[in-house]
N, C-alpha and C. Protein backbone atom coordinates (compact mmCIF):
# COMPACT_ATOMS: atom_id res chain seq x y z
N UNK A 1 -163.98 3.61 59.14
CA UNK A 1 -162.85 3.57 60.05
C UNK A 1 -161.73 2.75 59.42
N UNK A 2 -160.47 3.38 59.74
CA UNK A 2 -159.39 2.49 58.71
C UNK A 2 -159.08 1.61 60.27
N UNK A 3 -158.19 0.44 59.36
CA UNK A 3 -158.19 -0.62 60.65
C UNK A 3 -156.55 -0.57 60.64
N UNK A 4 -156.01 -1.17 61.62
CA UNK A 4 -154.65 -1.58 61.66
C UNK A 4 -154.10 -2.08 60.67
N UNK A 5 -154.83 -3.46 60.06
CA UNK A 5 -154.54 -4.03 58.91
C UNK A 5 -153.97 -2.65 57.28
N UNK A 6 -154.91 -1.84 57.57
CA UNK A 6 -155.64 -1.16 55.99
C UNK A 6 -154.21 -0.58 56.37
N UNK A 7 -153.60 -0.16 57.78
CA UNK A 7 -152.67 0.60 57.67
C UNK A 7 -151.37 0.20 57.39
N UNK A 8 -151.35 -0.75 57.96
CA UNK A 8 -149.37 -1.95 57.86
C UNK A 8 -149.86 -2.34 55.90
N UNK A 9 -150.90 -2.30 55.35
CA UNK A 9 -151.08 -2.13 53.43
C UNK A 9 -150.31 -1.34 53.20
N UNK A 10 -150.88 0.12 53.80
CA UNK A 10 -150.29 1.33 53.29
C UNK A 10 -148.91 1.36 53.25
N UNK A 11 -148.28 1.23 54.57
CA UNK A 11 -146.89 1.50 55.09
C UNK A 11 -146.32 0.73 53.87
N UNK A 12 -146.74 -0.87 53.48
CA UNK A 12 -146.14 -1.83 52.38
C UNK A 12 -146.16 -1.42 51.29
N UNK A 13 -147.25 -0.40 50.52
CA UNK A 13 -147.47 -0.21 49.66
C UNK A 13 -145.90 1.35 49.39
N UNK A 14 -145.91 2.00 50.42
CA UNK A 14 -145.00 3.50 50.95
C UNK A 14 -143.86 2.68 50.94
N UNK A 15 -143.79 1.12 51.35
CA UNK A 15 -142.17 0.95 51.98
C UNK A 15 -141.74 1.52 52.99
N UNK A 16 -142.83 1.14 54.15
CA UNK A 16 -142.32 2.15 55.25
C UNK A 16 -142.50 1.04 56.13
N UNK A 17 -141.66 1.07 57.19
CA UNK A 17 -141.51 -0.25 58.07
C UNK A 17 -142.49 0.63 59.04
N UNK A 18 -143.49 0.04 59.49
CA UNK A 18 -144.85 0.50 60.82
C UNK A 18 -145.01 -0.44 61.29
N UNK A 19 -144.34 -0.16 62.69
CA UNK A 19 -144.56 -1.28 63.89
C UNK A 19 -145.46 -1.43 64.13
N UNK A 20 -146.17 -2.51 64.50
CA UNK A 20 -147.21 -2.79 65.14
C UNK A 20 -147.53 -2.16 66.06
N UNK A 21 -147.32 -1.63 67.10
CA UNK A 21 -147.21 -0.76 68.32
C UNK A 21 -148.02 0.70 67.97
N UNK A 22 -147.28 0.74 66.47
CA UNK A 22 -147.66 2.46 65.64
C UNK A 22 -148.74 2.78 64.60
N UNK A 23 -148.78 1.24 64.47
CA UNK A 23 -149.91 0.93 63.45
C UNK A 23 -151.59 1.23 64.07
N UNK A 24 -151.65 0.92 64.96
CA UNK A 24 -153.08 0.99 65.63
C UNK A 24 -153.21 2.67 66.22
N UNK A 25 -152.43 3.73 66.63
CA UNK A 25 -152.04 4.80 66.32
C UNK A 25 -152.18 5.50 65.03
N UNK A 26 -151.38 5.18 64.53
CA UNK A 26 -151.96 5.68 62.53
C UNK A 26 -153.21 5.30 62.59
N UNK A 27 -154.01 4.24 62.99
CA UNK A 27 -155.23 3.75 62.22
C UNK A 27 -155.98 5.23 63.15
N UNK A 28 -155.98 5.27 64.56
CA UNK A 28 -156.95 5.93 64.44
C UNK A 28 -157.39 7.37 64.38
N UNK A 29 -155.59 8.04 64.09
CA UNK A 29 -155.36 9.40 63.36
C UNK A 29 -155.88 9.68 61.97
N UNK A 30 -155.92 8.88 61.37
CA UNK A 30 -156.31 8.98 60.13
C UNK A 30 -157.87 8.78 60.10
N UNK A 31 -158.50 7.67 60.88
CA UNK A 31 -159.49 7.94 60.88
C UNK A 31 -160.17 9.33 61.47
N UNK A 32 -159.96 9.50 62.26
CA UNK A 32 -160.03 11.15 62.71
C UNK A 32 -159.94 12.07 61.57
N UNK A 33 -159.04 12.28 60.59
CA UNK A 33 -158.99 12.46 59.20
C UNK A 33 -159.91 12.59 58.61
N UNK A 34 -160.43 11.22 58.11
CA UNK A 34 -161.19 10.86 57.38
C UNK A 34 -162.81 11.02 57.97
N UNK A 35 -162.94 11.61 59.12
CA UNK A 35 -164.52 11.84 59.79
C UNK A 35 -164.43 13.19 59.26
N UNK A 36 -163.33 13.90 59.38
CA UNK A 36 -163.40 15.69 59.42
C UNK A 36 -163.61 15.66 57.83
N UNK A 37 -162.94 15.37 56.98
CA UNK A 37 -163.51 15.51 55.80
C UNK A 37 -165.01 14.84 55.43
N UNK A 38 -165.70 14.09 56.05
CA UNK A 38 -166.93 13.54 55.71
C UNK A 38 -167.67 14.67 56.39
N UNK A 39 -167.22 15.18 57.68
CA UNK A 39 -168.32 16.62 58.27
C UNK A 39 -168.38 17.45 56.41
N UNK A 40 -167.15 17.84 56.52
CA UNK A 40 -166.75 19.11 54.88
C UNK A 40 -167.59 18.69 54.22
N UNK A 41 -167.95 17.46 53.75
CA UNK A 41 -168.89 17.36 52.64
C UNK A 41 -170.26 17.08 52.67
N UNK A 42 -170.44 17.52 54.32
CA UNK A 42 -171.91 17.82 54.99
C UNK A 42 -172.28 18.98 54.76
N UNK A 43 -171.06 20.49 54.49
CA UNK A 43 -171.57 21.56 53.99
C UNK A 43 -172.15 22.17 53.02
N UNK A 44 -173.04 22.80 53.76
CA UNK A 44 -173.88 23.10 51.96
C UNK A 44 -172.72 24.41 51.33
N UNK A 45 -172.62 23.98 50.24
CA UNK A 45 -171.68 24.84 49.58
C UNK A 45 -172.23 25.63 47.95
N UNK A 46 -173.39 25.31 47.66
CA UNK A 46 -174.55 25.75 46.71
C UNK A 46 -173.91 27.09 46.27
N UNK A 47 -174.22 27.91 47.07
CA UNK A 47 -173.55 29.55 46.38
C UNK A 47 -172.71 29.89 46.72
N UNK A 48 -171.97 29.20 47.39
CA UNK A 48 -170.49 29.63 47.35
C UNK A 48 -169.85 29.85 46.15
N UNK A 49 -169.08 30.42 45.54
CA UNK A 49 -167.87 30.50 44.53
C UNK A 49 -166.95 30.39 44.91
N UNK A 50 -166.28 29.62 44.17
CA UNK A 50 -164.97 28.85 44.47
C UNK A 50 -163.73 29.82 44.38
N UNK A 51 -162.95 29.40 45.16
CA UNK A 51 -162.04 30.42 45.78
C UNK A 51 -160.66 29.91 45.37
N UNK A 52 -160.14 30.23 44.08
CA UNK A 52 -158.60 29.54 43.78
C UNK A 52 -157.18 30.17 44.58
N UNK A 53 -158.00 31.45 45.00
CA UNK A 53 -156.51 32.27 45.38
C UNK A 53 -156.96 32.77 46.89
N UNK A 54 -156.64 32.99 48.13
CA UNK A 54 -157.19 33.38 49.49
C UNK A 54 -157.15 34.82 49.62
N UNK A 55 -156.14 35.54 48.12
CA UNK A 55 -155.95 37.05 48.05
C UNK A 55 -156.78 37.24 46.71
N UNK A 56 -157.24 38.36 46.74
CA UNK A 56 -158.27 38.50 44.99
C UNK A 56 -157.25 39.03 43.59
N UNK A 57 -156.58 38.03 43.53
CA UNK A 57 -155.43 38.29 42.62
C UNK A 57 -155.96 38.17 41.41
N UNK A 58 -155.87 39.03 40.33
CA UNK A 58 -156.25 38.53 39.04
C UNK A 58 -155.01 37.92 38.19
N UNK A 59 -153.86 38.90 38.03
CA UNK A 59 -152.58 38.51 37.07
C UNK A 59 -151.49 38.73 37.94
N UNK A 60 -150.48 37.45 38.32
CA UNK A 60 -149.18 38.38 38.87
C UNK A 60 -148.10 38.05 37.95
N UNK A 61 -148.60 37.92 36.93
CA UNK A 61 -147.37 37.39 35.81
C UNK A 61 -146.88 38.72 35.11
N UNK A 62 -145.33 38.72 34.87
CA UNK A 62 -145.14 39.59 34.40
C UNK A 62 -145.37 39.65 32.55
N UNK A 63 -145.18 41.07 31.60
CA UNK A 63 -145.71 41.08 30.87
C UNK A 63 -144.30 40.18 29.94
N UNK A 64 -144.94 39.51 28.93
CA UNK A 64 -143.97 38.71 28.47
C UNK A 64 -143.12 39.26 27.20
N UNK A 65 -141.62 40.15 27.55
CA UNK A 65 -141.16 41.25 26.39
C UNK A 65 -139.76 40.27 26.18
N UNK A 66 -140.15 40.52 24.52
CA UNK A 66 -138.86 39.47 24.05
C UNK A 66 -137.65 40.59 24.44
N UNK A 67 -136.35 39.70 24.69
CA UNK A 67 -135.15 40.50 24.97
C UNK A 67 -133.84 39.92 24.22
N UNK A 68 -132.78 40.83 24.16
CA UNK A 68 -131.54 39.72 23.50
C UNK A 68 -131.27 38.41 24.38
N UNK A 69 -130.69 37.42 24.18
CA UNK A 69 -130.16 36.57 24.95
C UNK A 69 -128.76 36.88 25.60
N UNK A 70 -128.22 35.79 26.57
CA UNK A 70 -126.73 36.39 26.13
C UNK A 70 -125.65 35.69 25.53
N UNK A 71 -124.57 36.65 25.02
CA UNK A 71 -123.93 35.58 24.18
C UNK A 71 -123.89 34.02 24.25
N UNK A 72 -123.33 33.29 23.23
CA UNK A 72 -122.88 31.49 23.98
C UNK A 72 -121.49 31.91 24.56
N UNK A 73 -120.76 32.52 24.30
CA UNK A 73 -119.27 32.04 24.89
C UNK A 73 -119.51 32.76 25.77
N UNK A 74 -120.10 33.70 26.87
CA UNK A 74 -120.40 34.48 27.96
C UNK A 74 -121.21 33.41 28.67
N UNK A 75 -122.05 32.24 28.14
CA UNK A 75 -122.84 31.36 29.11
C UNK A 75 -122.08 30.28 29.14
N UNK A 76 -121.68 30.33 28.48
CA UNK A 76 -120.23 28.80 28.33
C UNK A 76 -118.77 29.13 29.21
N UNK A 77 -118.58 30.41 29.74
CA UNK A 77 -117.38 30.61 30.08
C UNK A 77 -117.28 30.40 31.45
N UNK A 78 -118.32 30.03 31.90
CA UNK A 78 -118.04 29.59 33.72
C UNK A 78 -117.85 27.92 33.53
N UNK A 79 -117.72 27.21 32.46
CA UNK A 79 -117.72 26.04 32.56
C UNK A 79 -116.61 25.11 31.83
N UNK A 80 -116.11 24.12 32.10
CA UNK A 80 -114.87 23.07 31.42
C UNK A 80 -115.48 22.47 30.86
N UNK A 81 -116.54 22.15 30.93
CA UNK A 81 -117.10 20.71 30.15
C UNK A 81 -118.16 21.54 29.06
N UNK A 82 -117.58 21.43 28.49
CA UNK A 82 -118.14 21.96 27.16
C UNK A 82 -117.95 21.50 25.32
N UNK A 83 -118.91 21.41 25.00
CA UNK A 83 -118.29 20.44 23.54
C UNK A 83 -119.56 21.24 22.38
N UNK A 84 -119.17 21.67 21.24
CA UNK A 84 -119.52 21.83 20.22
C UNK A 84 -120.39 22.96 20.69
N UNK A 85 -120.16 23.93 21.87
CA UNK A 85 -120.94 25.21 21.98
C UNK A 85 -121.95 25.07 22.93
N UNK A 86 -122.22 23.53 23.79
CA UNK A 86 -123.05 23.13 24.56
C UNK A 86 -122.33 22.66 25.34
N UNK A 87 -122.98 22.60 26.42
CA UNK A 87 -122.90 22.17 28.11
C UNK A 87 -122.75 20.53 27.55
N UNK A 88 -121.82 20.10 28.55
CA UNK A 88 -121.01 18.76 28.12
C UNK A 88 -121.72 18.07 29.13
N UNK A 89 -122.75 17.58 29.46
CA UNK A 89 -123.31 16.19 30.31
C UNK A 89 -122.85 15.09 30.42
N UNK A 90 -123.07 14.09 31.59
CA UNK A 90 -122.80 12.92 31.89
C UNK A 90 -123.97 11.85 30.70
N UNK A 91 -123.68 10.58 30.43
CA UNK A 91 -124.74 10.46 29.67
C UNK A 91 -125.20 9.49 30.72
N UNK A 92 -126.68 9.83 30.61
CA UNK A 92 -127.85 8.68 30.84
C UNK A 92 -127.53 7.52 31.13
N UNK A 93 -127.91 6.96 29.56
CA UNK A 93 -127.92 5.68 29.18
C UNK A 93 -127.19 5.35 28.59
């Protein structure tokens, strides 16, 4: 069972201001949480196969065909900030 305490951690740890009022609330939603997943790992799951996709998808990628690019001055021409044939950025650092 998570306690009030474990929860005003969390909120500190998130940076989340949790009133006291809301804190004992969170504690015992989450614990509720945390029972339903302890049932889940009461199931026997032995022959099951694991299920990555909920549809039996094998490939939805398309096939990968090299193509021309398009020009630079056709990808450069919607833009002002431009220097030496490249996109002109703010700097970093």
């Amino acid at each position: 069972m998570i306690t009030k305490e474990e929860v005003e951690h969390m909120g500190w740890l998130a940076r989340i201001e949790i009133h006291e009022s809301e804190a004992q609330a969170y504690a015992k939603k989450l614990s509720s949480v945390l029972d339903y997943f302890s049932q889940l790992a009461e199931v026997d799951t032995e022959n099951v196969s694991p299920t990555y996709h909920v549809a039996d998808i094998v490939n939805v990628f398309r096939e990968d065909v090299v193509r021309p690019s398009m020009p630079q001055e056709e990808v450069l021409s919607n833009t002002e900030k431009k220097q030496e044939g490249n996109f002109l950025a703010p700097r970093i650092m």
